[in-house]
PDB file of N, CA and C in Angstrom:
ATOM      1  N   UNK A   1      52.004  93.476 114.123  1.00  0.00           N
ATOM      2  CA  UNK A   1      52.593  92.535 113.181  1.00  0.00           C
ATOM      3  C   UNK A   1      54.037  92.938 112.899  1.00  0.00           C
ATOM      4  N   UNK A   2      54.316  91.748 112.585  1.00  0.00           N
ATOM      5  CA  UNK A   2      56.178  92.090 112.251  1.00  0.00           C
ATOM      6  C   UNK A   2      55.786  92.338 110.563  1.00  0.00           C
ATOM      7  N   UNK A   3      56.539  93.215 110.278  1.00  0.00           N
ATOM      8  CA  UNK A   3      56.805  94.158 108.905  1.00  0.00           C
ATOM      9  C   UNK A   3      58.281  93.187 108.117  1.00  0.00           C
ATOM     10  N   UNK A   4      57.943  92.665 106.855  1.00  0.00           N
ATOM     11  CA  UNK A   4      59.080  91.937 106.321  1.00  0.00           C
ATOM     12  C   UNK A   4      60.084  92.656 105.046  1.00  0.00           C
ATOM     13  N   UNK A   5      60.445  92.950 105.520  1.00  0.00           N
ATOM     14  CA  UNK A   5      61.342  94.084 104.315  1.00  0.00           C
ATOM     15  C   UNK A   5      61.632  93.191 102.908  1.00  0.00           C
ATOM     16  N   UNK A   6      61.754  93.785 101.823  1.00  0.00           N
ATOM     17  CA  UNK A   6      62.427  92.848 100.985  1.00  0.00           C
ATOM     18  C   UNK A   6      63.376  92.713 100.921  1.00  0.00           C
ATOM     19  N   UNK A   7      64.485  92.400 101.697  1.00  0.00           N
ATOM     20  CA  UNK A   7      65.269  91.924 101.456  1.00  0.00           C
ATOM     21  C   UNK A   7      65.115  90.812 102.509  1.00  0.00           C
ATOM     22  N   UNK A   8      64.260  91.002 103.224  1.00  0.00           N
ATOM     23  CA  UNK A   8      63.760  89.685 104.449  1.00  0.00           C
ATOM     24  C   UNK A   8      63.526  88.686 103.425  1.00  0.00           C
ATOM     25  N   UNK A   9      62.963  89.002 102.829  1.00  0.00           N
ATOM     26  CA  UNK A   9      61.671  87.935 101.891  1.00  0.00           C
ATOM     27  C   UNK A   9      61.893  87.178 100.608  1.00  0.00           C
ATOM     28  N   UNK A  10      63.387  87.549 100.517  1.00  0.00           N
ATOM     29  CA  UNK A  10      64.583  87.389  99.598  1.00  0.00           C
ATOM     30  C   UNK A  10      65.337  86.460 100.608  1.00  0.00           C
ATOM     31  N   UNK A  11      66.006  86.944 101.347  1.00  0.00           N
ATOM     32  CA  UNK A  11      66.830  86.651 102.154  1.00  0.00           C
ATOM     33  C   UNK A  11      66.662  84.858 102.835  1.00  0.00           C
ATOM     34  N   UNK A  12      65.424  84.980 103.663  1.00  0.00           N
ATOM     35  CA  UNK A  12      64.958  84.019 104.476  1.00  0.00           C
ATOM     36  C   UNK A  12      65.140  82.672 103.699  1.00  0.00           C
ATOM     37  N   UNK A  13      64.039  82.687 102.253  1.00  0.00           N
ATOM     38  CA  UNK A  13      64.249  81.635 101.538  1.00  0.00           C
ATOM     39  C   UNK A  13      65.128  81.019 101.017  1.00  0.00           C
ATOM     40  N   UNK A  14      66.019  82.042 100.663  1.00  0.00           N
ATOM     41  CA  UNK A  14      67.535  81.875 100.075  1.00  0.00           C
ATOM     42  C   UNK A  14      68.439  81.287 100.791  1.00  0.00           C
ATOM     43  N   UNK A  15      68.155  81.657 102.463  1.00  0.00           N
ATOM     44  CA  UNK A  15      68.831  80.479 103.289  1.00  0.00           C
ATOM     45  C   UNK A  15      68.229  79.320 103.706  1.00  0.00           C
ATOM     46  N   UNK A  16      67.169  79.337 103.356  1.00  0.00           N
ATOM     47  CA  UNK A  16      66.674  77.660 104.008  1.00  0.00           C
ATOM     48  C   UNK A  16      66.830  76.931 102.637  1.00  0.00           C
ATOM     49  N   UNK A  17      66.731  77.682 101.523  1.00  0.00           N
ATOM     50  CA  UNK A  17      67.206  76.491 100.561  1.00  0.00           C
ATOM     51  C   UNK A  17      68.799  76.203 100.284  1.00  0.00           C
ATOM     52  N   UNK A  18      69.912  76.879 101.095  1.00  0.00           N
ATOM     53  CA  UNK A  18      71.202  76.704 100.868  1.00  0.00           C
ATOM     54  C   UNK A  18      71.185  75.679 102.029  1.00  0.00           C
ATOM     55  N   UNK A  19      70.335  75.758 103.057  1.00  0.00           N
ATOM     56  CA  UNK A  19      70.455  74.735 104.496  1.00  0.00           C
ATOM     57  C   UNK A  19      69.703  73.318 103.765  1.00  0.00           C
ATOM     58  N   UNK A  20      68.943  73.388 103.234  1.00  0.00           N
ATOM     59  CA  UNK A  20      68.151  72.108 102.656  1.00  0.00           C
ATOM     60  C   UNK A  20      69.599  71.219 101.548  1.00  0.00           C
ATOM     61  N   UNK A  21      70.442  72.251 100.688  1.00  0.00           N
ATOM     62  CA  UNK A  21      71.110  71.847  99.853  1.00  0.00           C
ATOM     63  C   UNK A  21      72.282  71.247 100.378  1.00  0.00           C
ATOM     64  N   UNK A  22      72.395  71.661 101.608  1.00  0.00           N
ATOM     65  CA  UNK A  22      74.137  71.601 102.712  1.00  0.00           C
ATOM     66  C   UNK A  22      73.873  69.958 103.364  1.00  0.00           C
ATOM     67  N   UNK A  23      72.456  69.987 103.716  1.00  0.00           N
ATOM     68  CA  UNK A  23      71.835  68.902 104.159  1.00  0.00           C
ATOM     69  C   UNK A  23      71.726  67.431 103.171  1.00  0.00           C
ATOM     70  N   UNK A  24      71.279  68.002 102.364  1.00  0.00           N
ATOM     71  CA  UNK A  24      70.866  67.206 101.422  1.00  0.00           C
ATOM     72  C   UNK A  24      72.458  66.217 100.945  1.00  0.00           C
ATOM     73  N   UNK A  25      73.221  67.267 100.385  1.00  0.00           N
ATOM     74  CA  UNK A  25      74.445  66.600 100.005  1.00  0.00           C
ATOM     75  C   UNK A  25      75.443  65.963 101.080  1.00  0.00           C
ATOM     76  N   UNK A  26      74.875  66.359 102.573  1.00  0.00           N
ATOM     77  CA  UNK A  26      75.436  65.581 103.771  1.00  0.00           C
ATOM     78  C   UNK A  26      74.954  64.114 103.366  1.00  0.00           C
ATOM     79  N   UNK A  27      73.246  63.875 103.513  1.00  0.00           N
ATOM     80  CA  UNK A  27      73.231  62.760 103.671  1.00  0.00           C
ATOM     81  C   UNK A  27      72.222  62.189 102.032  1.00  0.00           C
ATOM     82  N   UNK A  28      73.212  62.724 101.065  1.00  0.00           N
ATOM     83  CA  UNK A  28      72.869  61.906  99.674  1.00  0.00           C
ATOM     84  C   UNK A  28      73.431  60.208  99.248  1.00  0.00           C
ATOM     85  N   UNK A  29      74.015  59.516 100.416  1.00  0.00           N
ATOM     86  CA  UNK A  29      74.433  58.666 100.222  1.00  0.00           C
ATOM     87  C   UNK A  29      73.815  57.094 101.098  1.00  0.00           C
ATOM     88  N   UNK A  30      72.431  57.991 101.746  1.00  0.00           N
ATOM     89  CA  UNK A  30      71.692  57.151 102.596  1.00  0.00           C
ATOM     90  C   UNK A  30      70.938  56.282 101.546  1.00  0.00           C
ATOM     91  N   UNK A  31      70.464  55.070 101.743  1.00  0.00           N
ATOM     92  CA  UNK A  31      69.517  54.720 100.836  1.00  0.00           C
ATOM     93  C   UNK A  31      68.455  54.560 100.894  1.00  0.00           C
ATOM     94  N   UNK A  32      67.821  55.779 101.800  1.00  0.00           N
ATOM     95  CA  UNK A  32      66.569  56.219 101.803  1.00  0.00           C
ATOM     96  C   UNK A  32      66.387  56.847 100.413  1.00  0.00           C
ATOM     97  N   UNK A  33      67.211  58.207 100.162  1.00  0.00           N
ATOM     98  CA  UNK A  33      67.232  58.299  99.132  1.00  0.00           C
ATOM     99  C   UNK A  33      66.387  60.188 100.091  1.00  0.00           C
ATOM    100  N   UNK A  34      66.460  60.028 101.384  1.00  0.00           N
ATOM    101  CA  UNK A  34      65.966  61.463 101.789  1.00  0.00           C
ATOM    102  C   UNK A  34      67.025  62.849 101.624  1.00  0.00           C
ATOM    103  N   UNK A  35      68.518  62.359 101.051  1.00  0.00           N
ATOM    104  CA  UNK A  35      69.630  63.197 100.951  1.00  0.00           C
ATOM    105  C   UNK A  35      68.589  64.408  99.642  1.00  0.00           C
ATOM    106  N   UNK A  36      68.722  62.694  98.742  1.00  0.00           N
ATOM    107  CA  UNK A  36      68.457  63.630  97.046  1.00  0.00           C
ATOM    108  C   UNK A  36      67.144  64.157  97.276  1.00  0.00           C
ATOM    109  N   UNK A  37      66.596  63.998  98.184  1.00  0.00           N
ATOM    110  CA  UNK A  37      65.117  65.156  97.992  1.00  0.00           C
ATOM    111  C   UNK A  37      65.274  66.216  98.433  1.00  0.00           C
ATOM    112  N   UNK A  38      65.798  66.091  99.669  1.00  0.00           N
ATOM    113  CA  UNK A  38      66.341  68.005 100.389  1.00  0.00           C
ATOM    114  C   UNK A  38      67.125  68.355  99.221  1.00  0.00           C
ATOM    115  N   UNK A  39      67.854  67.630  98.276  1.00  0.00           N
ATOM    116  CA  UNK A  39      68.662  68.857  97.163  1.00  0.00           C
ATOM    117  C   UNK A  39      67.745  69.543  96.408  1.00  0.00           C
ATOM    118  N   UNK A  40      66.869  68.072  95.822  1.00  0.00           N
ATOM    119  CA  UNK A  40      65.687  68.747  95.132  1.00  0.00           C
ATOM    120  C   UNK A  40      64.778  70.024  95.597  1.00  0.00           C
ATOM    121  N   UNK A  41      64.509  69.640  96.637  1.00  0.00           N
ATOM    122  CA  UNK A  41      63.717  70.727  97.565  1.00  0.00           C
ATOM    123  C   UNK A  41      64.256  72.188  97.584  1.00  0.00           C
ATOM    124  N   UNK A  42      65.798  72.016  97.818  1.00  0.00           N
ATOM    125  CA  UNK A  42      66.380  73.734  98.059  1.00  0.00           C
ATOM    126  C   UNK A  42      66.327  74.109  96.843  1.00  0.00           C
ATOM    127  N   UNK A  43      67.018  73.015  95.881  1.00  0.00           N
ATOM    128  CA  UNK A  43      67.097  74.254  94.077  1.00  0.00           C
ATOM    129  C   UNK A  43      65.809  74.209  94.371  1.00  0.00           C
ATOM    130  N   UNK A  44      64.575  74.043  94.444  1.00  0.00           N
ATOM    131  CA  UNK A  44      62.927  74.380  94.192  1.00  0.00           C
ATOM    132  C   UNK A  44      63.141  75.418  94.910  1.00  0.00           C
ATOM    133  N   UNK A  45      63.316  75.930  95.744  1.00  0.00           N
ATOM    134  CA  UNK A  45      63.212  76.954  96.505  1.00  0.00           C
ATOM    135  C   UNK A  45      64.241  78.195  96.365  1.00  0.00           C
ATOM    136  N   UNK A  46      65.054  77.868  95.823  1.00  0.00           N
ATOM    137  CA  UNK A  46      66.205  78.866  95.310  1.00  0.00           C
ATOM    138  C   UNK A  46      65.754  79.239  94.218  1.00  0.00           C
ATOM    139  N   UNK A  47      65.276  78.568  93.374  1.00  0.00           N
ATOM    140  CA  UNK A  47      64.957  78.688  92.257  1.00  0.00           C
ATOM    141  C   UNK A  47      63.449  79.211  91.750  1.00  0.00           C
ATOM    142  N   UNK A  48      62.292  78.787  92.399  1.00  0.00           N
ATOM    143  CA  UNK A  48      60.781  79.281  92.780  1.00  0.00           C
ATOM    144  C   UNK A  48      61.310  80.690  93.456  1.00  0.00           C
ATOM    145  N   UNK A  49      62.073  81.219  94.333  1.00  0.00           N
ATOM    146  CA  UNK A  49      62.068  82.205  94.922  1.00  0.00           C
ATOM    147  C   UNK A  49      62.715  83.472  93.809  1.00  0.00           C
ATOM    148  N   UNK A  50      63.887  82.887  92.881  1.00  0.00           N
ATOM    149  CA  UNK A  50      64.406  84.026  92.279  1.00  0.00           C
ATOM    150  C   UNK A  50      63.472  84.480  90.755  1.00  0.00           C
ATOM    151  N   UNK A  51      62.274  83.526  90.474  1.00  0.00           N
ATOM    152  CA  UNK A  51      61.277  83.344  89.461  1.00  0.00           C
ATOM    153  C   UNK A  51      60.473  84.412  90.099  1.00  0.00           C
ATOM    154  N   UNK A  52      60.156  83.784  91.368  1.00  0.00           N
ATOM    155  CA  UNK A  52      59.300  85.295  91.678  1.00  0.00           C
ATOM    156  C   UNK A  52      59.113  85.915  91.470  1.00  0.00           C
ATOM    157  N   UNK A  53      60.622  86.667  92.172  1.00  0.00           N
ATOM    158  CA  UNK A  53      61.083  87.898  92.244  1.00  0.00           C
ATOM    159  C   UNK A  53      61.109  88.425  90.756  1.00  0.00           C
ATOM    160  N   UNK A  54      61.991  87.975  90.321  1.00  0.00           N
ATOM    161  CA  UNK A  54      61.493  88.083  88.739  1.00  0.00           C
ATOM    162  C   UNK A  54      60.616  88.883  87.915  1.00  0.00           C
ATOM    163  N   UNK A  55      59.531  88.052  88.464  1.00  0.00           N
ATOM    164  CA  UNK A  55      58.624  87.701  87.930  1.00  0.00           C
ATOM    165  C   UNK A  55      57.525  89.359  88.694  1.00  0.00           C
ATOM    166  N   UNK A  56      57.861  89.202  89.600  1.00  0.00           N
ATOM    167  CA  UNK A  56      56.878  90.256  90.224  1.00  0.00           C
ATOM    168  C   UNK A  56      57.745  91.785  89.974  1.00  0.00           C
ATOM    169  N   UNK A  57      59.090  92.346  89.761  1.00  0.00           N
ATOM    170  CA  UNK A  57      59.496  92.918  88.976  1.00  0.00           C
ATOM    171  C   UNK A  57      59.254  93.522  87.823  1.00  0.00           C
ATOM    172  N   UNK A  58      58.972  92.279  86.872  1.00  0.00           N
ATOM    173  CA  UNK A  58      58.218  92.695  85.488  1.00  0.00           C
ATOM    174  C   UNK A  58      56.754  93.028  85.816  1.00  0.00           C
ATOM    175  N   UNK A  59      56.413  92.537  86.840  1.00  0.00           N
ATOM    176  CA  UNK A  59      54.916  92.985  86.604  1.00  0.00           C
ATOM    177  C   UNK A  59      54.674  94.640  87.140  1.00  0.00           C
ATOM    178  N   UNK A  60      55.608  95.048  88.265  1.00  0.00           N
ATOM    179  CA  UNK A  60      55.472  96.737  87.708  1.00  0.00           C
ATOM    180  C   UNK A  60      55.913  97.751  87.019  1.00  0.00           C
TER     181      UNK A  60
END
């Protein structure tokens, strides 16, 4: 098995939600309306990820 360091596990999410947000504000002007959900999606994920961390911090 591949071994994920923490700063992998930090890291990884932190860029797919800056790629979801880069995306998102590319195409926020479609009127699908699929721009404003990838924004939504990355802060969820930028944001779920640094709660975590957080979060699992305080717990030791």
């Amino acid at each position: 098995m591949v071994s994920v360091s923490e700063f992998q596990s930090v890291f990884i999410p932190i860029v797919c939600g800056m790629l979801l947000l880069t995306l998102g504000f590319t195409f926020r002007e479609r009127p699908s309306g699929f721009g404003v959900l990838m924004i939504w999606c990355g802060m969820l994920l930028i944001f779920g990820t640094i709660v975590f961390k957080i979060l699992a911090k305080l717990n030791d």
